[in-house]
Protein backbone atom coordinates (compact mmCIF):
# COMPACT_ATOMS: atom_id res chain seq x y z
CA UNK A 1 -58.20 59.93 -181.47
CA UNK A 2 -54.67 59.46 -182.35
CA UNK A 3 -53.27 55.79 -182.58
CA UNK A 4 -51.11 55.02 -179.59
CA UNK A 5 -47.72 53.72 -179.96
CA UNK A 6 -47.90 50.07 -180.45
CA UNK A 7 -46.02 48.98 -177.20
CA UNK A 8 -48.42 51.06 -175.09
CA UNK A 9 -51.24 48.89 -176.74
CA UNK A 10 -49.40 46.25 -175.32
CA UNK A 11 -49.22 47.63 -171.64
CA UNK A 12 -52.42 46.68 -170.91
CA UNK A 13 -52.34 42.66 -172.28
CA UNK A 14 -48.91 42.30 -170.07
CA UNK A 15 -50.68 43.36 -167.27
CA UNK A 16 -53.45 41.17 -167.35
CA UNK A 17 -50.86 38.35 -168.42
CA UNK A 18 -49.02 39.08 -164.98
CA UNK A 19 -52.40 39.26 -163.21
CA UNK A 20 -53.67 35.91 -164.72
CA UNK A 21 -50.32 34.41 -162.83
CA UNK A 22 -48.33 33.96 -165.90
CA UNK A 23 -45.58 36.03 -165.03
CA UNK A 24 -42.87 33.50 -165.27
CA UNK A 25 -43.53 33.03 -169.04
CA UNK A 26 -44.46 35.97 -170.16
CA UNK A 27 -41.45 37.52 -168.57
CA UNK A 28 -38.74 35.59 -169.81
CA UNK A 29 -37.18 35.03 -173.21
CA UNK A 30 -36.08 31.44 -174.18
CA UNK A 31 -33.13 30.40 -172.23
CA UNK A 32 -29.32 30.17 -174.15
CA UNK A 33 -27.46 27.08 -173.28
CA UNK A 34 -25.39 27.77 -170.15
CA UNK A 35 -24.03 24.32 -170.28
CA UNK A 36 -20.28 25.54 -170.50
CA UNK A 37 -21.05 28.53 -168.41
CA UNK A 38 -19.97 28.23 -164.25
CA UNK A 39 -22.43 25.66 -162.48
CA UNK A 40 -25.26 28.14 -161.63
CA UNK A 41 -25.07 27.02 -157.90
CA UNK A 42 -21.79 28.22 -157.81
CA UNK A 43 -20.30 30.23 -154.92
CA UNK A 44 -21.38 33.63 -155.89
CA UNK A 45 -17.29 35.10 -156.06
CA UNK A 46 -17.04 38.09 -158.17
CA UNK A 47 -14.29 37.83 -161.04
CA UNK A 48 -13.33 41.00 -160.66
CA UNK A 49 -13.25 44.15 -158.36
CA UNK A 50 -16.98 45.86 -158.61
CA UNK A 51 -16.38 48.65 -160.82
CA UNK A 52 -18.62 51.45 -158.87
CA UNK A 53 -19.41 51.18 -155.67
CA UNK A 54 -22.86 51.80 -154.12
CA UNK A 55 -24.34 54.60 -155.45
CA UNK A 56 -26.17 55.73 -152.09
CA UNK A 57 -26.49 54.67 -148.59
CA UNK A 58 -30.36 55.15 -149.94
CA UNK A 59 -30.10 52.45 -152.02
CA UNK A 60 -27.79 50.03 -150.48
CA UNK A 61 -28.99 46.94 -148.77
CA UNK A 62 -26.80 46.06 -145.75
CA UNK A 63 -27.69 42.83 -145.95
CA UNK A 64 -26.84 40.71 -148.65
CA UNK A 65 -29.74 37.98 -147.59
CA UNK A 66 -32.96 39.11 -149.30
CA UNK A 67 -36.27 37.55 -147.93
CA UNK A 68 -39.05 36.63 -149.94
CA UNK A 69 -41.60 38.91 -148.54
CA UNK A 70 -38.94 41.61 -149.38
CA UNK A 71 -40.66 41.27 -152.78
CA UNK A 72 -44.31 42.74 -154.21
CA UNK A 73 -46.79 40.25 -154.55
CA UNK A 74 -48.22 40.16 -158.45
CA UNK A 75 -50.77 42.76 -159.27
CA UNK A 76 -53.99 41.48 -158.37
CA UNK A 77 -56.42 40.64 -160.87
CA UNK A 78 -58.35 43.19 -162.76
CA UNK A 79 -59.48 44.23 -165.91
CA UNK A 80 -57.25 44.90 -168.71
CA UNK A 81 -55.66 48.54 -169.56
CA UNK A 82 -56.72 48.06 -172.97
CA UNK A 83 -56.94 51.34 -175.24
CA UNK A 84 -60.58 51.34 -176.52
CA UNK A 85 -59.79 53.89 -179.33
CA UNK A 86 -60.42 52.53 -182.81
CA UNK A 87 -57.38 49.94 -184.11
CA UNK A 88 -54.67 51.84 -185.62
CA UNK A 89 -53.77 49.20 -188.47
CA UNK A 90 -51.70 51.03 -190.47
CA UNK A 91 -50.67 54.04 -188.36
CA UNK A 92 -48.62 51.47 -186.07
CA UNK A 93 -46.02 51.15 -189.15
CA UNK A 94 -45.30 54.95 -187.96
CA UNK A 95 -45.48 54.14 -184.53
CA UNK A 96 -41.54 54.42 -182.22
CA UNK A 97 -39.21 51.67 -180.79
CA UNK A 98 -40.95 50.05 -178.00
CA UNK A 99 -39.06 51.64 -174.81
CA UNK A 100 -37.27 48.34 -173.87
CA UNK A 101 -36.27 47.43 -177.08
CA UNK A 102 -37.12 43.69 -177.64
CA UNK A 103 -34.36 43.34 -180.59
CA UNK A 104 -31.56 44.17 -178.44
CA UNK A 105 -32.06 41.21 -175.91
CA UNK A 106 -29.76 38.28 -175.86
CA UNK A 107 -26.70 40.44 -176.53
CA UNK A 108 -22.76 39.77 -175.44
CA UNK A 109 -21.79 41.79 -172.55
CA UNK A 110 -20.91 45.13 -173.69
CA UNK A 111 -18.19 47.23 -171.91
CA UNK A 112 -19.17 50.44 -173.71
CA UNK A 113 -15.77 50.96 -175.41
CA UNK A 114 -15.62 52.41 -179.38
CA UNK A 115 -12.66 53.57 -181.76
CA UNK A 116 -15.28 55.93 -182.82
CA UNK A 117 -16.17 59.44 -181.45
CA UNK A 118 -19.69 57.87 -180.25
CA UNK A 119 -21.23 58.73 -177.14
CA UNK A 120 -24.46 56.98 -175.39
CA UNK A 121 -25.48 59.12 -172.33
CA UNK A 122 -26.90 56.70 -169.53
CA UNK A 123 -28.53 57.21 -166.10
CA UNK A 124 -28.77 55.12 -163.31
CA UNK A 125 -31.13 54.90 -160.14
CA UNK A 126 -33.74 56.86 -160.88
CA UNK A 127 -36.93 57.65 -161.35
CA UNK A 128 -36.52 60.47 -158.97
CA UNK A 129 -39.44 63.12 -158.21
CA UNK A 130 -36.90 65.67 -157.32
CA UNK A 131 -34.71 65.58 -160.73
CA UNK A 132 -35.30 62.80 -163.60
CA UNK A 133 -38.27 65.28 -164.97
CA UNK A 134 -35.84 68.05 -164.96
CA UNK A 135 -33.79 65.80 -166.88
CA UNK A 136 -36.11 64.83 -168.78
CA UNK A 137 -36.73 68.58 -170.30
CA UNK A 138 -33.18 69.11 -170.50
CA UNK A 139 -32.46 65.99 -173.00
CA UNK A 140 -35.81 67.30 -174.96
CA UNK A 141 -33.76 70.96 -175.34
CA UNK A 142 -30.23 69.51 -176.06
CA UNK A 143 -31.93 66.88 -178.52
CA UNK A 144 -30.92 63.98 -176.39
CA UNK A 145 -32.45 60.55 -176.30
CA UNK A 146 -30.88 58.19 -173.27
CA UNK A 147 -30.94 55.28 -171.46
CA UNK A 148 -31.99 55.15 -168.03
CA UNK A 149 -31.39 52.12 -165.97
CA UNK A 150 -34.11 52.10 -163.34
CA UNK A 151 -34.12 50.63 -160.18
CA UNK A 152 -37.61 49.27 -159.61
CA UNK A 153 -38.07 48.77 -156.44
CA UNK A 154 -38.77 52.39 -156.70
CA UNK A 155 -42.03 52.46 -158.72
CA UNK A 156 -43.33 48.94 -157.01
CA UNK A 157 -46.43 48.62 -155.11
CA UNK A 158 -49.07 50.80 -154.08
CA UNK A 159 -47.77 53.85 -152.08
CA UNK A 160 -47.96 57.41 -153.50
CA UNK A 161 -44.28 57.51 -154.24
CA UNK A 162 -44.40 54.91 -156.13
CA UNK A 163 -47.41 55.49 -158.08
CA UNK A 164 -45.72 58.73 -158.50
CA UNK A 165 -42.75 57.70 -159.93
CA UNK A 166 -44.48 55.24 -162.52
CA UNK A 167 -45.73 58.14 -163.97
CA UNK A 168 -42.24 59.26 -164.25
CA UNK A 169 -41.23 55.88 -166.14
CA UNK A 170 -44.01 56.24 -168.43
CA UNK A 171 -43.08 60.30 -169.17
CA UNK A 172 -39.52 58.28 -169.83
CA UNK A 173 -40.80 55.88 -172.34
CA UNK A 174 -42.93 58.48 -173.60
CA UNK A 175 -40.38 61.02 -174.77
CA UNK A 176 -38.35 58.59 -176.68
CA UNK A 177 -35.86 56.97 -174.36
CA UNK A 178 -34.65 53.13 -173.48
CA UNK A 179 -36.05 51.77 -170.26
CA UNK A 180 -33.79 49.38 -168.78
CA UNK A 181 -33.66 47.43 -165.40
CA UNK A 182 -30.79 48.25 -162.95
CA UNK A 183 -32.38 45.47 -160.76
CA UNK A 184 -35.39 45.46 -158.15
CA UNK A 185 -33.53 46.70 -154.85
CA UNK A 186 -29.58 47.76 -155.70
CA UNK A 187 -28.33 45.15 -154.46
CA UNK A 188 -24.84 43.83 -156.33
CA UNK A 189 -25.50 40.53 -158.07
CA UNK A 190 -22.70 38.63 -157.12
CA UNK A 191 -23.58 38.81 -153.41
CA UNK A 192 -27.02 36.89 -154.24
CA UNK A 193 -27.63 32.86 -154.55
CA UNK A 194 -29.12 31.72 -157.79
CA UNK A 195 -32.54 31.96 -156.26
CA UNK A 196 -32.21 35.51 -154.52
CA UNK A 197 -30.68 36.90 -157.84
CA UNK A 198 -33.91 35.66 -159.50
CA UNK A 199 -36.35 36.60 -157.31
CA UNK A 200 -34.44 40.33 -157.62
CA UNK A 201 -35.13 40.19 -161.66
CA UNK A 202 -38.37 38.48 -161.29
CA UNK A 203 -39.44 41.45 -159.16
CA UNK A 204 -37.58 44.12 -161.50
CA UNK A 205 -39.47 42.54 -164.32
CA UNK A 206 -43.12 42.64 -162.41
CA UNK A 207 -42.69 46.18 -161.43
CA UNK A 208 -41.99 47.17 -165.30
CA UNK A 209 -44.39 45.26 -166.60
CA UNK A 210 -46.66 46.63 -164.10
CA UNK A 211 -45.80 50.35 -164.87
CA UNK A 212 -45.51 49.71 -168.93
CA UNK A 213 -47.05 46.47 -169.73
CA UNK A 214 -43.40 45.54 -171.22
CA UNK A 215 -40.02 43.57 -169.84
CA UNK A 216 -36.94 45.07 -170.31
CA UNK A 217 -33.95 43.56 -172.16
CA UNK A 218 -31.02 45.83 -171.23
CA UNK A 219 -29.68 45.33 -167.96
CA UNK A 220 -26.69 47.35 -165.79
CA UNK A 221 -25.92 45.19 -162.51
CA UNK A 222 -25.97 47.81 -159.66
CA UNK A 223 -21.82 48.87 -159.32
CA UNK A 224 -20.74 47.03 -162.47
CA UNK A 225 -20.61 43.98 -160.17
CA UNK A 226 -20.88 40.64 -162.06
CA UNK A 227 -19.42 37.34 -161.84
CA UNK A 228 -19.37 34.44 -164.61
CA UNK A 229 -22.48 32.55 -162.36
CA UNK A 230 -24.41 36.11 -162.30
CA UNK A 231 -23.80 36.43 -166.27
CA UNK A 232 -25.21 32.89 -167.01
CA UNK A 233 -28.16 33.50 -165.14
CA UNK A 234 -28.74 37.19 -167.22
CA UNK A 235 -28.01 35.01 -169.67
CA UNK A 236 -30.57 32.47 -168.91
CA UNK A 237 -33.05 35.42 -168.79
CA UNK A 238 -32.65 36.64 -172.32
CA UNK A 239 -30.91 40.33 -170.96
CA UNK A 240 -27.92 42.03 -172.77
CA UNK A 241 -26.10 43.76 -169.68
CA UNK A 242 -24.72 46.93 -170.17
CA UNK A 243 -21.38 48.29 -168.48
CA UNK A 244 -19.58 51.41 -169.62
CA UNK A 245 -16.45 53.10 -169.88
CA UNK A 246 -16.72 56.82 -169.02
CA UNK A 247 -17.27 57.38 -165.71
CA UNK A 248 -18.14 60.75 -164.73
CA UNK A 249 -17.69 60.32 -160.71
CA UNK A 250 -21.00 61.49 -160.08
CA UNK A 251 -21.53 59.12 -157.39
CA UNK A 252 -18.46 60.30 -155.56
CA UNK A 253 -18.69 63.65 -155.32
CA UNK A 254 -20.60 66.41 -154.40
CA UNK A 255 -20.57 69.31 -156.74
CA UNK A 256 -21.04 69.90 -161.08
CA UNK A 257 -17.20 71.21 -161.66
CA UNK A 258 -16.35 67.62 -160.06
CA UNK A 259 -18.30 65.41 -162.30
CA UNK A 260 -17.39 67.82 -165.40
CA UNK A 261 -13.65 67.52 -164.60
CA UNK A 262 -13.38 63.72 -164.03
CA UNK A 263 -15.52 63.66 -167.25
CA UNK A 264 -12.73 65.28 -168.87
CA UNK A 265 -9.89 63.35 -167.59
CA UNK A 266 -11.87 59.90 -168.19
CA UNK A 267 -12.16 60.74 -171.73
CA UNK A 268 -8.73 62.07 -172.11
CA UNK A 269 -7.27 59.03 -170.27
CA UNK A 270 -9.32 55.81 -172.66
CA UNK A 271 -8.24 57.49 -175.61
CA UNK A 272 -4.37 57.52 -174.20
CA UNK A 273 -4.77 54.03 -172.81
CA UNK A 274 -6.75 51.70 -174.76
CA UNK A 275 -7.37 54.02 -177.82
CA UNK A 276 -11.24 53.97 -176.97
CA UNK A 277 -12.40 57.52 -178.43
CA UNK A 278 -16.32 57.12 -177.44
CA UNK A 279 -18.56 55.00 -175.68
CA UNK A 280 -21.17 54.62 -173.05
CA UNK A 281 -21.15 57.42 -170.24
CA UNK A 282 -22.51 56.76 -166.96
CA UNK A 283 -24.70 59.51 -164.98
CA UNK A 284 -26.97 59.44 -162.32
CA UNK A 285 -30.49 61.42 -162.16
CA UNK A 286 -30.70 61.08 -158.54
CA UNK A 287 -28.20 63.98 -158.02
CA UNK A 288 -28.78 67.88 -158.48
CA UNK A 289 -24.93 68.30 -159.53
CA UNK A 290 -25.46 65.86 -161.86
CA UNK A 291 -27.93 67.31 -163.52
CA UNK A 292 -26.35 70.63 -163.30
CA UNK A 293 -23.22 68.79 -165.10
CA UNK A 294 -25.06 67.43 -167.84
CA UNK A 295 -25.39 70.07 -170.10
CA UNK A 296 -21.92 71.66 -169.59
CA UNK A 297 -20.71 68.20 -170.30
CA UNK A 298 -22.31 68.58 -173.54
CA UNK A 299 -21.00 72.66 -174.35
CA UNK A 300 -17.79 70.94 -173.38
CA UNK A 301 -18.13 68.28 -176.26
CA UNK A 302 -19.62 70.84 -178.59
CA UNK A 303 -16.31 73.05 -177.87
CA UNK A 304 -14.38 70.27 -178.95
CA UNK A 305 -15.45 69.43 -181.89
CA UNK A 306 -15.32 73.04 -182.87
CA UNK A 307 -11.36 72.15 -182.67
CA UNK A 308 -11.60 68.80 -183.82
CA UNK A 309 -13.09 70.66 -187.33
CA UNK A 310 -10.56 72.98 -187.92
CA UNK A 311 -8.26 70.17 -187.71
CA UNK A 312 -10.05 68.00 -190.08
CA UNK A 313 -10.73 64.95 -187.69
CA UNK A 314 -13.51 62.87 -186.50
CA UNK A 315 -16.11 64.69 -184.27
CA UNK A 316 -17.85 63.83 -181.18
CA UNK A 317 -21.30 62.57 -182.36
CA UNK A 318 -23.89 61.82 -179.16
CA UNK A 319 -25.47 58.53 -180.05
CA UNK A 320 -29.71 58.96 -179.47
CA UNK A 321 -29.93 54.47 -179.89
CA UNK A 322 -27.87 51.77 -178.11
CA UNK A 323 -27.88 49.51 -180.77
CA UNK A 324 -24.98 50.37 -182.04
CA UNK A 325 -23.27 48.91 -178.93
CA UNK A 326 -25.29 45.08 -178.86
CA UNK A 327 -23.91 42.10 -180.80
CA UNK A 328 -26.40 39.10 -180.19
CA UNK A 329 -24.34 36.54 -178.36
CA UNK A 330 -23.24 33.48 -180.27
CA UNK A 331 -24.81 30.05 -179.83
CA UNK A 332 -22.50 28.19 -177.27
CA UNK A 333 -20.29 31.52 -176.75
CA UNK A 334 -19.75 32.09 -172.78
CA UNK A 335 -22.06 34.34 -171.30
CA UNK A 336 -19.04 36.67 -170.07
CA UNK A 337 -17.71 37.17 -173.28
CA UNK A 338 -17.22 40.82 -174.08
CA UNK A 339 -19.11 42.04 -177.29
CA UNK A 340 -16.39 43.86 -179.46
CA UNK A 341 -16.21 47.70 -179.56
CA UNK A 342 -19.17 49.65 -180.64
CA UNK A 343 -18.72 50.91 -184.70
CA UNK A 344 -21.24 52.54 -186.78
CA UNK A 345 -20.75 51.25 -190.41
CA UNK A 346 -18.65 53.12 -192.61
CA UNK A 347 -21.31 54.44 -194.86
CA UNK A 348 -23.71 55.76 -191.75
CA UNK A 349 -20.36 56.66 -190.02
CA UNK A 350 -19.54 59.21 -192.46
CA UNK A 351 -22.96 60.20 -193.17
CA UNK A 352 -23.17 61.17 -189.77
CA UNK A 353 -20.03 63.08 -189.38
CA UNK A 354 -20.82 64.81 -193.04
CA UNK A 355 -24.03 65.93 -190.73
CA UNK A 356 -22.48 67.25 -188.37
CA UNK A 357 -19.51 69.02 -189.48
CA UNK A 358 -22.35 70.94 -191.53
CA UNK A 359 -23.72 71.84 -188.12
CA UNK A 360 -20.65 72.06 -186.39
CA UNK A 361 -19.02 74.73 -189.02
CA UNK A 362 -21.91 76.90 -188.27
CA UNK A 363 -22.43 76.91 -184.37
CA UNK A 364 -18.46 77.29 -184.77
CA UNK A 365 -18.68 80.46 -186.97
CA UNK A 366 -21.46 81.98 -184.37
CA UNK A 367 -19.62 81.06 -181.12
CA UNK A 368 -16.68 83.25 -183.01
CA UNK A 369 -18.27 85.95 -183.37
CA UNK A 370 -19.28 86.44 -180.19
């Protein structure tokens, strides 16, 4: 039998950690000091307008009060999902990223922006029965590896659907993408007290440990809705939360053209504005014309850059790791401090773009003789 990836080995000692009733530590990375940060029983005001709202009646909570019993209880105790194939010892040096990605924890807040043609495709809401495994073979053909923040209330607790959809989150991890939590119910974090807004991660957490055996570290508050108070607590937490700067509209509208056009005119209007050339695109995989946009968002980009070669510039290079984007937060640095722009190194920069004007120049030449 072939070794398993190391963080599915893992799975099955987070689950009986959870079990045993150590959640709270197992969960949760060693606090920052949040000394200078907004008392964290604050007011919960938001600093700034929410930068999306809702994404669907679905998923909204009309109240802002959440109940404790609103939450799953732990997983009750059981055995261990231990793999009982022989150790892999020295296969695990070949095994891939853990899904969550550990290392990028603890991160200043990124905002997604980059002076650099880099893109990092993102989805939000899902799993989804209907679409995320369509997705899912689309990123395989286009050679795609994203980020999905999941909401987890949707793969929590015993029903079908949900069993149904951890599957999904495991066929996620398993194809070579980031997990990351986009919360437990939707709900925007600034409209939680302290203790709501850690029950909400304490039951996100739960449900992917439950599903994975593994915490996430990336985090996108539901609407881009934050407030210095919300932020500490992340903080608190260990998380790196993850905004972004190219909208697509996809919650908004209704059909592909839509999304593909305010794609266009996002992009188009950074640049003009701030001079941000890339960054971190937000989709959704809980909408058919979002799907349906996602690949002609991509022809789009590979159009581009057939332009963008014959006039000697920097191309459009689709990012398949969010690293690039997390700077670990500095000791006594506010927890709302913006990380600075996303840049690739000049050396891996240009080793990339040598790359893939190579395969530019010839998908160029055949899409000319057409």
């Amino acid at each position: 039998m072939a070794p398993l990836p190391s963080w599915i080995a893992r799975a099955g000692l987070g689950a009986a950690s959870v079990a045993a009733g150590a959640l709270s530590a197992h969960l949760t990375s060693t606090p920052g000091s949040i000394a200078a940060a907004e008392p964290l029983d604050a007011p919960a005001a938001t600093e700034a307008p929410p930068l999306e709202a809702e994404t669907s009646a679905a998923l909204a909570d009309p109240s802002p009060a959440l109940e404790a019993e609103a939450y799953p209880a732990p997983p009750a105790p059981g055995p261990a999902r231990l793999d009982r194939s022989p150790a892999p010892s020295i296969e695990l040096a070949a095994s891939p990223p853990s899904p969550v990605r550990p290392d990028l924890g603890g991160g200043a807040l990124i905002t997604g922006a980059s002076r650099q043609r880099i893109l990092l495709f993102t989805f939000d809401d899902g799993p989804d029965a209907r679409y995320t495994r369509r997705l899912l073979d689309m990123l395989d053909v286009r050679g795609v590896r994203a980020v999905f923040f999941l909401t987890a209330e949707r793969f929590a607790g015993p029903s079908p659907w949900a069993r149904e959809n951890r599957t999904i989150v495991r066929d996620i991890a398993s194809r070579g993408h980031v997990l990351a939590s986009h919360g437990f119910r939707h709900v925007q974090f600034p409209l939680l007290s302290n203790a709501e807004l850690l029950r909400e991660l304490d039951a996100a957490d739960a449900a992917f440990v439950d599903a994975i055996g593994l915490r996430p570290t990336l985090i996108r508050p539901p609407g881009g809705a934050r407030s210095a108070r919300t932020d500490a607590l992340l903080a608190s937490r260990g998380y790196t939360p993850v905004l972004w700067n190219l909208g697509t509209g996809d919650a908004h509208v209704r059909t592909a053209d839509q999304v593909v056009e305010t794609f266009r005119r996002v992009l188009a209007a950074r640049e003009a504005e701030s001079g941000s050339r890339g960054g971190i695109v937000l989709l959704h995989d809980i909408h058919p014309w979002s799907l349906e946009a996602f690949p002609r968002i991509l022809d789009d980009l590979e159009r581009r850059n057939c332009s963008l070669y014959a006039r000697g510039e920097e191309l459009y290079d689709v990012l398949d790791d969010p690293a690039p984007f997390v700077v670990p937060r500095a000791p006594g640095a506010s927890p709302s401090e913006a990380a600075p722009w996303a840049e690739l190194a000049p050396a891996e920069h240009e080793s990339r773009q040598a790359a893939l004007r190579e395969r530019t120049a010839a998908r160029c030449e055949r899409l000319a003789m057409r």
